[in-house]
PDB file of N, CA and C in Angstrom:
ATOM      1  N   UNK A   1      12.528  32.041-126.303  1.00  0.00           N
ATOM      2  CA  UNK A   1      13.078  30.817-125.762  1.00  0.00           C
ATOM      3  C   UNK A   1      11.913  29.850-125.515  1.00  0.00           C
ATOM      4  N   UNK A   2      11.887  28.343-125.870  1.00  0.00           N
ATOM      5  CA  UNK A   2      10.901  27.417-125.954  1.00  0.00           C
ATOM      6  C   UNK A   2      10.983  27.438-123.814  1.00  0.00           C
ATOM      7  N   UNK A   3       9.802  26.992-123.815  1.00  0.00           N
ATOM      8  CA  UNK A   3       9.556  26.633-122.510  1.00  0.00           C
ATOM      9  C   UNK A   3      10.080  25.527-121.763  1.00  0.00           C
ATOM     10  N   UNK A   4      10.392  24.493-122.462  1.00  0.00           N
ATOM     11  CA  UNK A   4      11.524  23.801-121.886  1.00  0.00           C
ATOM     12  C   UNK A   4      12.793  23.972-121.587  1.00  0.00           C
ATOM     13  N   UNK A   5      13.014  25.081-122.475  1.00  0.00           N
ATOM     14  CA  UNK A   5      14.768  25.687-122.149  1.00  0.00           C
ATOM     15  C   UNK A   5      14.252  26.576-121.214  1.00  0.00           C
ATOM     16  N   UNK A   6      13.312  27.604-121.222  1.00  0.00           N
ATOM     17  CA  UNK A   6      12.990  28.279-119.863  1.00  0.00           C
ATOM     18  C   UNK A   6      13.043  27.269-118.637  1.00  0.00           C
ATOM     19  N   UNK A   7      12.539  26.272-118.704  1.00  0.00           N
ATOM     20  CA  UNK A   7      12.536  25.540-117.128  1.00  0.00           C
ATOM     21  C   UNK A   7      13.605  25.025-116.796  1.00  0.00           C
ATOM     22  N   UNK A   8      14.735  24.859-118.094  1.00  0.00           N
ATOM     23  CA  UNK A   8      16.238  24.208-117.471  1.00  0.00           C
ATOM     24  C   UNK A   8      16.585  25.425-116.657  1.00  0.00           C
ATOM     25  N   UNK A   9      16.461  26.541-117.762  1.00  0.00           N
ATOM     26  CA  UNK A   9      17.416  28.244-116.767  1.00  0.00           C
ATOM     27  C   UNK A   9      16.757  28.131-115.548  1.00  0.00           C
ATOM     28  N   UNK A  10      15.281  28.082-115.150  1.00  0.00           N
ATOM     29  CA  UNK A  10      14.991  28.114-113.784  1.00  0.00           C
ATOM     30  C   UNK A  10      15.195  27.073-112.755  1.00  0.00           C
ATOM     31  N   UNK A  11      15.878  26.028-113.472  1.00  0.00           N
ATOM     32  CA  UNK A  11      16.344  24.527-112.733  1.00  0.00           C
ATOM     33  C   UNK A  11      17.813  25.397-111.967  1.00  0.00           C
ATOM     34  N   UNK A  12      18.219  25.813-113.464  1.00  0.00           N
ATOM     35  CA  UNK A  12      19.950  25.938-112.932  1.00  0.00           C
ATOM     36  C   UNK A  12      20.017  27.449-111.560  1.00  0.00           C
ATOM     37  N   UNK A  13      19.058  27.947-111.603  1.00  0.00           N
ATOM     38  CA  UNK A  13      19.440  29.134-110.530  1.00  0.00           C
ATOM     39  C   UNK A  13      18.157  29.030-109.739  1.00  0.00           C
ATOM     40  N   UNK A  14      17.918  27.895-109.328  1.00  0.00           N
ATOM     41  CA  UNK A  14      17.051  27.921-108.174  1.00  0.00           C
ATOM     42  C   UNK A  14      18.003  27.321-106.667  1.00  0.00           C
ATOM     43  N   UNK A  15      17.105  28.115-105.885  1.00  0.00           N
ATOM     44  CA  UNK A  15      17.963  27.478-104.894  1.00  0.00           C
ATOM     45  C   UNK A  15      17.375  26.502-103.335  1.00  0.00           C
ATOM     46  N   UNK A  16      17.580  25.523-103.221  1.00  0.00           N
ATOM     47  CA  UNK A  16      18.969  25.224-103.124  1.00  0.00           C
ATOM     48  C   UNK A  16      19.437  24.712-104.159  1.00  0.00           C
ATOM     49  N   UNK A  17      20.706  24.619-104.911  1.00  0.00           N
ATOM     50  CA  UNK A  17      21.347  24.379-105.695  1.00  0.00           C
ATOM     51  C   UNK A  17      20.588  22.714-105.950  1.00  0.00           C
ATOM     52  N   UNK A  18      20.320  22.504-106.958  1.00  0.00           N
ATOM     53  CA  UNK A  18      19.476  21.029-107.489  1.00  0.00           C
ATOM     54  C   UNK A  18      20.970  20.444-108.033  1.00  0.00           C
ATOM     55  N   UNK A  19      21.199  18.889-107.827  1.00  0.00           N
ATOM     56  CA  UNK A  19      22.261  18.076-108.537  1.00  0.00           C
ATOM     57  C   UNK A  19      20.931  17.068-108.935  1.00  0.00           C
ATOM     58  N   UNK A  20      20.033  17.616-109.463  1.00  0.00           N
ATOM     59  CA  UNK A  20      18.810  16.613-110.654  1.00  0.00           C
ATOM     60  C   UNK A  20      18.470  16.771-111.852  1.00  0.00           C
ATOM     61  N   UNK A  21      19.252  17.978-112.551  1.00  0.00           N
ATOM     62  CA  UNK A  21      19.130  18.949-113.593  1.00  0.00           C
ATOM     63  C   UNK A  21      19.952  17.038-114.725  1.00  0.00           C
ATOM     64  N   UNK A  22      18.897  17.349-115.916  1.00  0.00           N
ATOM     65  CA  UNK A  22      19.603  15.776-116.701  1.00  0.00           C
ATOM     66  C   UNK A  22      20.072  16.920-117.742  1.00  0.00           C
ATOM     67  N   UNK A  23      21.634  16.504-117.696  1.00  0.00           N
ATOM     68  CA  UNK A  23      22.696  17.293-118.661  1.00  0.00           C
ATOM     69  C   UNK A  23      22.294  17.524-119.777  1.00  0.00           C
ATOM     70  N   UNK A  24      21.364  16.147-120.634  1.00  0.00           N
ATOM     71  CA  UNK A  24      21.103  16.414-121.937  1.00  0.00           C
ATOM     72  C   UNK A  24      20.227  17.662-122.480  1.00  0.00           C
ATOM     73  N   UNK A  25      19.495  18.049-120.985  1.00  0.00           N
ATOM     74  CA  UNK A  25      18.477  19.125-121.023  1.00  0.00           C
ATOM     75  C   UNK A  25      20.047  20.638-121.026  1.00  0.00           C
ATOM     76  N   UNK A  26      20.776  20.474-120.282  1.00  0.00           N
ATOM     77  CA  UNK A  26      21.688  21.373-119.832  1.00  0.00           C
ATOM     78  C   UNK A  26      21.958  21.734-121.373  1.00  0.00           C
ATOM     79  N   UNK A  27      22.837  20.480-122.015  1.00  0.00           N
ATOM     80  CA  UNK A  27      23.415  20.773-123.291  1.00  0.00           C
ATOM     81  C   UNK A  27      22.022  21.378-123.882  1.00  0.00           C
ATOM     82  N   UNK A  28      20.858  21.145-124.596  1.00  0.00           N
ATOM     83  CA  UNK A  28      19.735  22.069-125.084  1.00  0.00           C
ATOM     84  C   UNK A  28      19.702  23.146-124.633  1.00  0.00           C
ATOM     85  N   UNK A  29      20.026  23.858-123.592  1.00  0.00           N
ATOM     86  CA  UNK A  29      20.092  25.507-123.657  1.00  0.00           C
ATOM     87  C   UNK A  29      20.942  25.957-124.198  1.00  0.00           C
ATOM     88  N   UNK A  30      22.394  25.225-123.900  1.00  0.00           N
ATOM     89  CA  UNK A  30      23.653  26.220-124.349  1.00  0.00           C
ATOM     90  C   UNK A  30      23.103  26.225-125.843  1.00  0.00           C
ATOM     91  N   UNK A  31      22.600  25.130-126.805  1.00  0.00           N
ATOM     92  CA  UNK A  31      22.319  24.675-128.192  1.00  0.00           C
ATOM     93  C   UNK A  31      21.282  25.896-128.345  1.00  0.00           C
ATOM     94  N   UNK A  32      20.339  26.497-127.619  1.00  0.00           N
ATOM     95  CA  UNK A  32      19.397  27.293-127.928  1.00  0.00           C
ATOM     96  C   UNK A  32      19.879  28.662-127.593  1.00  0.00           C
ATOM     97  N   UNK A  33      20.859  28.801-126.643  1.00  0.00           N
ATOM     98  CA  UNK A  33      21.597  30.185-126.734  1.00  0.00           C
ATOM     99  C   UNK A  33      22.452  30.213-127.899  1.00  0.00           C
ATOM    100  N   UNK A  34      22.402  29.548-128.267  1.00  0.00           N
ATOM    101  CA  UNK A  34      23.574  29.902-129.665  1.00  0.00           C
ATOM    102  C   UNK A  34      25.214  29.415-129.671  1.00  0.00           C
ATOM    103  N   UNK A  35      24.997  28.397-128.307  1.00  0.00           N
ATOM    104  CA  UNK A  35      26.574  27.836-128.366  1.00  0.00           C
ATOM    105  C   UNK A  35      26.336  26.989-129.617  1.00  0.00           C
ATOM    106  N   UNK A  36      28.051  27.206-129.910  1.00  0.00           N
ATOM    107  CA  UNK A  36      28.734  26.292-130.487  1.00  0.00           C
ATOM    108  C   UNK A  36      29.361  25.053-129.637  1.00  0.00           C
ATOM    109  N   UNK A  37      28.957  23.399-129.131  1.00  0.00           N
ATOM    110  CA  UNK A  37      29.212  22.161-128.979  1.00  0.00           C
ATOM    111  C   UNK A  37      30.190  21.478-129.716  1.00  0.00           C
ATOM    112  N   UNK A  38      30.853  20.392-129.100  1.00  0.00           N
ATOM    113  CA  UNK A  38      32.309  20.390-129.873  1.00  0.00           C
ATOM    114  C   UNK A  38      32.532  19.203-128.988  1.00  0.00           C
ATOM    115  N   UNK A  39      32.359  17.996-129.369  1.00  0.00           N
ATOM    116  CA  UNK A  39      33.066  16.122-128.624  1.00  0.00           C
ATOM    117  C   UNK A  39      34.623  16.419-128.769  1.00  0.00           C
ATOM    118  N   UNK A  40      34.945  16.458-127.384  1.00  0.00           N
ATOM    119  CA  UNK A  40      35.840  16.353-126.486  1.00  0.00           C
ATOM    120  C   UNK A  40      36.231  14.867-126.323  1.00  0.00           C
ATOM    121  N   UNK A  41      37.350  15.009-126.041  1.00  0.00           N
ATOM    122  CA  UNK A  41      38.302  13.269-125.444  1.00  0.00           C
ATOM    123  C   UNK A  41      36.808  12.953-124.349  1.00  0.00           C
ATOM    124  N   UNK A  42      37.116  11.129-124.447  1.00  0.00           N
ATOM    125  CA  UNK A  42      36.410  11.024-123.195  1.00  0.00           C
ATOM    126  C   UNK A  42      34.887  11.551-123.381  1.00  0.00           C
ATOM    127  N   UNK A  43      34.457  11.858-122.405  1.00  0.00           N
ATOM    128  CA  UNK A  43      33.220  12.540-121.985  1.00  0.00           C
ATOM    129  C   UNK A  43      32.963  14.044-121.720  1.00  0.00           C
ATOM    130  N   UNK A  44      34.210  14.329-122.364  1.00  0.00           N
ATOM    131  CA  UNK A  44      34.185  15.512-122.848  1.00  0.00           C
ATOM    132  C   UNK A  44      33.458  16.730-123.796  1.00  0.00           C
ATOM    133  N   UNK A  45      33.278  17.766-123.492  1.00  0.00           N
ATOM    134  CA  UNK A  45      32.709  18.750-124.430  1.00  0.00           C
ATOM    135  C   UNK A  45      33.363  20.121-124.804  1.00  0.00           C
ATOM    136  N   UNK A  46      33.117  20.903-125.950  1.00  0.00           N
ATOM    137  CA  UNK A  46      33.753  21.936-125.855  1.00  0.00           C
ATOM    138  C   UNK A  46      32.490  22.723-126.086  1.00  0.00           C
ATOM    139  N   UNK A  47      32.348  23.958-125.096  1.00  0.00           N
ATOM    140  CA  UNK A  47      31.192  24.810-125.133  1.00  0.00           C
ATOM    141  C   UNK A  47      31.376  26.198-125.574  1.00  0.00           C
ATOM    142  N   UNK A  48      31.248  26.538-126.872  1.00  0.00           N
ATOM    143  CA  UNK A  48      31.883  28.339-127.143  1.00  0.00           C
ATOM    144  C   UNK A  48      30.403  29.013-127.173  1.00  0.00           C
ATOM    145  N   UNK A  49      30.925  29.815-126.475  1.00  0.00           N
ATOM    146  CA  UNK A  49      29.044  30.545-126.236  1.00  0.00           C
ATOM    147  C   UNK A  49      29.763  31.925-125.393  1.00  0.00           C
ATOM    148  N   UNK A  50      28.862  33.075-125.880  1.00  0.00           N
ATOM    149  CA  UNK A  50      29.881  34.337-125.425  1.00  0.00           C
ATOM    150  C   UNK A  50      31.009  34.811-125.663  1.00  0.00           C
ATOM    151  N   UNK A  51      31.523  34.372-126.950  1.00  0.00           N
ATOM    152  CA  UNK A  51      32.841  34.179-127.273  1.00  0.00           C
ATOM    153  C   UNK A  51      33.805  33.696-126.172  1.00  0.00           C
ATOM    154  N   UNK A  52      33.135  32.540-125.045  1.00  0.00           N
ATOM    155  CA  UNK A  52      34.539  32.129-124.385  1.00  0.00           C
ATOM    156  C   UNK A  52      34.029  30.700-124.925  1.00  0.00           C
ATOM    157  N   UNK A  53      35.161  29.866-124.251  1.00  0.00           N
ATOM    158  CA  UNK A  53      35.196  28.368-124.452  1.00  0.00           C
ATOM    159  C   UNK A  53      35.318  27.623-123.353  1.00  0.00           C
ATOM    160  N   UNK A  54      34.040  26.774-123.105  1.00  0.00           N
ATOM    161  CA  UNK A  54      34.763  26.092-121.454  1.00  0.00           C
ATOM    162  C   UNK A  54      34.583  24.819-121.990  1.00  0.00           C
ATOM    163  N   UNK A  55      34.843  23.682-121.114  1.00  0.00           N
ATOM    164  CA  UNK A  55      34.941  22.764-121.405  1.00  0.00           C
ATOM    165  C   UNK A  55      34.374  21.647-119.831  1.00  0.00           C
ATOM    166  N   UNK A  56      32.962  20.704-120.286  1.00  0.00           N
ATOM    167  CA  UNK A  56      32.877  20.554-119.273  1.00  0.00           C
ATOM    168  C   UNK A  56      32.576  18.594-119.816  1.00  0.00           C
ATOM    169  N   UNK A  57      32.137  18.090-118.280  1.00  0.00           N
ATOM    170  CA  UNK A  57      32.407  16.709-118.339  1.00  0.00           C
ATOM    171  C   UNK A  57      31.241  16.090-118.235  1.00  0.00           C
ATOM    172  N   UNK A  58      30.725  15.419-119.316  1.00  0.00           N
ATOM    173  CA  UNK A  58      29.507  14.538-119.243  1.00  0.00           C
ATOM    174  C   UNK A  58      29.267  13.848-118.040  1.00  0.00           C
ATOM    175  N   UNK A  59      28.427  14.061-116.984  1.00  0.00           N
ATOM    176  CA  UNK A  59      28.477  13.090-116.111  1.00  0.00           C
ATOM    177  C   UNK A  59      27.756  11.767-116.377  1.00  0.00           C
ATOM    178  N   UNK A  60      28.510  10.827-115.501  1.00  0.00           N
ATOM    179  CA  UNK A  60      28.188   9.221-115.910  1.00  0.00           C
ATOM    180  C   UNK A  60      28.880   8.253-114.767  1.00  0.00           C
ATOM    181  N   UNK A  61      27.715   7.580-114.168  1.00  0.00           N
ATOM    182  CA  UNK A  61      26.871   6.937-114.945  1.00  0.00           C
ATOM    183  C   UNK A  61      25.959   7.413-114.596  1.00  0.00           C
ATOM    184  N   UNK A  62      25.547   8.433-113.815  1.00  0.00           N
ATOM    185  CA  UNK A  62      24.467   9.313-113.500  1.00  0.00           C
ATOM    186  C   UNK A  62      24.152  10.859-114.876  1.00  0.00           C
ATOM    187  N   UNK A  63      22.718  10.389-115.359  1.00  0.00           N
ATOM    188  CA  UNK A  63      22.649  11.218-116.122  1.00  0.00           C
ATOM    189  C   UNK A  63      22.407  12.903-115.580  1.00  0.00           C
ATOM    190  N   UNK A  64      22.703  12.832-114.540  1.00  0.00           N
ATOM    191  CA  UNK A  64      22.334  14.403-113.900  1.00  0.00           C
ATOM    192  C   UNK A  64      23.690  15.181-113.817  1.00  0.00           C
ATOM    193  N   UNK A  65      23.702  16.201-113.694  1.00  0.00           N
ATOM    194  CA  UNK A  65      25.145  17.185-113.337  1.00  0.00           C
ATOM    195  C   UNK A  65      25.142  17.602-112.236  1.00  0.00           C
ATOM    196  N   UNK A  66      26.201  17.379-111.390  1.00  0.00           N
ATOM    197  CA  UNK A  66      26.127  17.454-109.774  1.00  0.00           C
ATOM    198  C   UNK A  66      26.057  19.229-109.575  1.00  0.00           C
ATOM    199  N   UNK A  67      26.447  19.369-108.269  1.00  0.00           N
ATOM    200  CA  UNK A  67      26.127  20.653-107.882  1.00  0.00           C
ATOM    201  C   UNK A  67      27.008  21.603-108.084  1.00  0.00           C
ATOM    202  N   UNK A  68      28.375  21.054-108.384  1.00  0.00           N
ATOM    203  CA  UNK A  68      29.880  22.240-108.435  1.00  0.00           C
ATOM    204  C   UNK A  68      29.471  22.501-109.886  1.00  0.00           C
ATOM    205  N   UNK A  69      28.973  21.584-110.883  1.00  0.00           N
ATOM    206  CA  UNK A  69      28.621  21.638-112.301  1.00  0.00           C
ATOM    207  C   UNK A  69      27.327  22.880-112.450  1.00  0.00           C
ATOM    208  N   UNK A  70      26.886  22.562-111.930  1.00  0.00           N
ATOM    209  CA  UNK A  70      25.530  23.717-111.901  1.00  0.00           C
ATOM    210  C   UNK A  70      25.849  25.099-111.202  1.00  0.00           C
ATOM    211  N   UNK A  71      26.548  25.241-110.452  1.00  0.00           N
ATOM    212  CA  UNK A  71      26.841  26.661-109.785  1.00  0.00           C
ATOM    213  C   UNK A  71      28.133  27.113-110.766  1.00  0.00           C
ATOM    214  N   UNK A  72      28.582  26.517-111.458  1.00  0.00           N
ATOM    215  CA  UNK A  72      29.765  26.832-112.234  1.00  0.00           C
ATOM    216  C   UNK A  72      28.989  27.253-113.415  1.00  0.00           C
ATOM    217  N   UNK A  73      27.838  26.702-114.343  1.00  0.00           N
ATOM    218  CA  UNK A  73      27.304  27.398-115.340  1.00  0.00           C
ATOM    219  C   UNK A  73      26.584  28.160-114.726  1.00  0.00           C
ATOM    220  N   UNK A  74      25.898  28.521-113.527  1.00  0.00           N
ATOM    221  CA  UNK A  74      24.589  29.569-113.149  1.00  0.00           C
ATOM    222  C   UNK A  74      25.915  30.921-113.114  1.00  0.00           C
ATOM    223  N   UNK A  75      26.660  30.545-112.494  1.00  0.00           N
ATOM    224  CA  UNK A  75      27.518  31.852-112.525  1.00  0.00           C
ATOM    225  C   UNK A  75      28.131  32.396-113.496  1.00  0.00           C
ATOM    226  N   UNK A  76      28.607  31.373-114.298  1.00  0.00           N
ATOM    227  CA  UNK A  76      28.953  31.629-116.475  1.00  0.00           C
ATOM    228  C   UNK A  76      27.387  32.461-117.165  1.00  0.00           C
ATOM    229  N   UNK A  77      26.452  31.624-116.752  1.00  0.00           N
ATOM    230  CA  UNK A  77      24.825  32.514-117.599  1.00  0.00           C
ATOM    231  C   UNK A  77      25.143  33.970-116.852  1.00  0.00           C
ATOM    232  N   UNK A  78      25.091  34.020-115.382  1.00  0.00           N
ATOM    233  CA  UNK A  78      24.875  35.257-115.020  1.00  0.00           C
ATOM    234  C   UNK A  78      25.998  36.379-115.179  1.00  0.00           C
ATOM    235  N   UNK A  79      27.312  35.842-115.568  1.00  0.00           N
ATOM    236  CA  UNK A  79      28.355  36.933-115.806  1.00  0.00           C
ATOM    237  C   UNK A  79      27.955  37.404-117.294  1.00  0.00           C
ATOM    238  N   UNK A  80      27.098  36.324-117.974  1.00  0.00           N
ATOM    239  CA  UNK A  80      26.507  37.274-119.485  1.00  0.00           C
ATOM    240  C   UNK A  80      25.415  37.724-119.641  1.00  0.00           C
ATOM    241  N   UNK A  81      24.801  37.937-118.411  1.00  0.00           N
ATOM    242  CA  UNK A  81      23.499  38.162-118.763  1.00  0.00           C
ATOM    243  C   UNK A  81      22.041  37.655-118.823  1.00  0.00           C
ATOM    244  N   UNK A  82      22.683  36.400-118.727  1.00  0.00           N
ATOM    245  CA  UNK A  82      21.675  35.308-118.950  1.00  0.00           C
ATOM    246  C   UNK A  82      20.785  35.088-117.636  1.00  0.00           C
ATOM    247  N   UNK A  83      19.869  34.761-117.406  1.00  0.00           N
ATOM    248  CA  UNK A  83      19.466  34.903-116.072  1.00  0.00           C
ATOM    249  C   UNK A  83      17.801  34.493-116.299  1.00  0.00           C
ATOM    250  N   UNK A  84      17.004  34.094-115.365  1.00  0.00           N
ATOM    251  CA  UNK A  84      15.269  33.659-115.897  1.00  0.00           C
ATOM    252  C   UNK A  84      14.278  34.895-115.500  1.00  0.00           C
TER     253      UNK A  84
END
């Protein structure tokens, strides 16, 4: 894993929970774990990674992903394994 995707995983499960993590970095891990990305209605995305599919929401007009967004993927990485 490049070292920049290492420092998003240690963004997303540090604690206290950070809402400063910039999504575009977010989307580059799932892209380097091997998700499959998919434009959704809107500001939408479709994320298949682990053979599940979630679907999450570009935030805007703030390029960061708040905190329910980040504890919702730290707990998706860690139910597969994923972890820093």
């Amino acid at each position: 894993m490049r070292r920049r995707h290492r420092e998003t995983l240690e963004m997303l499960f540090a604690h206290p929970v950070s809402g400063n993590i910039p999504w575009r970095r977010i989307e580059g891990l799932f892209a380097e774990l091997g998700a499959e990305i998919s434009e959704r209605k809107g500001s939408r995305i479709g994320v298949r990674l682990f053979g599940d599919r979630r679907v999450f929401h570009r935030p805007h007009p703030s390029p960061n992903a708040d905190v329910g967004v980040v504890v919702s993927i730290r707990n998706w990485l860690r139910r597969n394994g994923v972890e820093p």
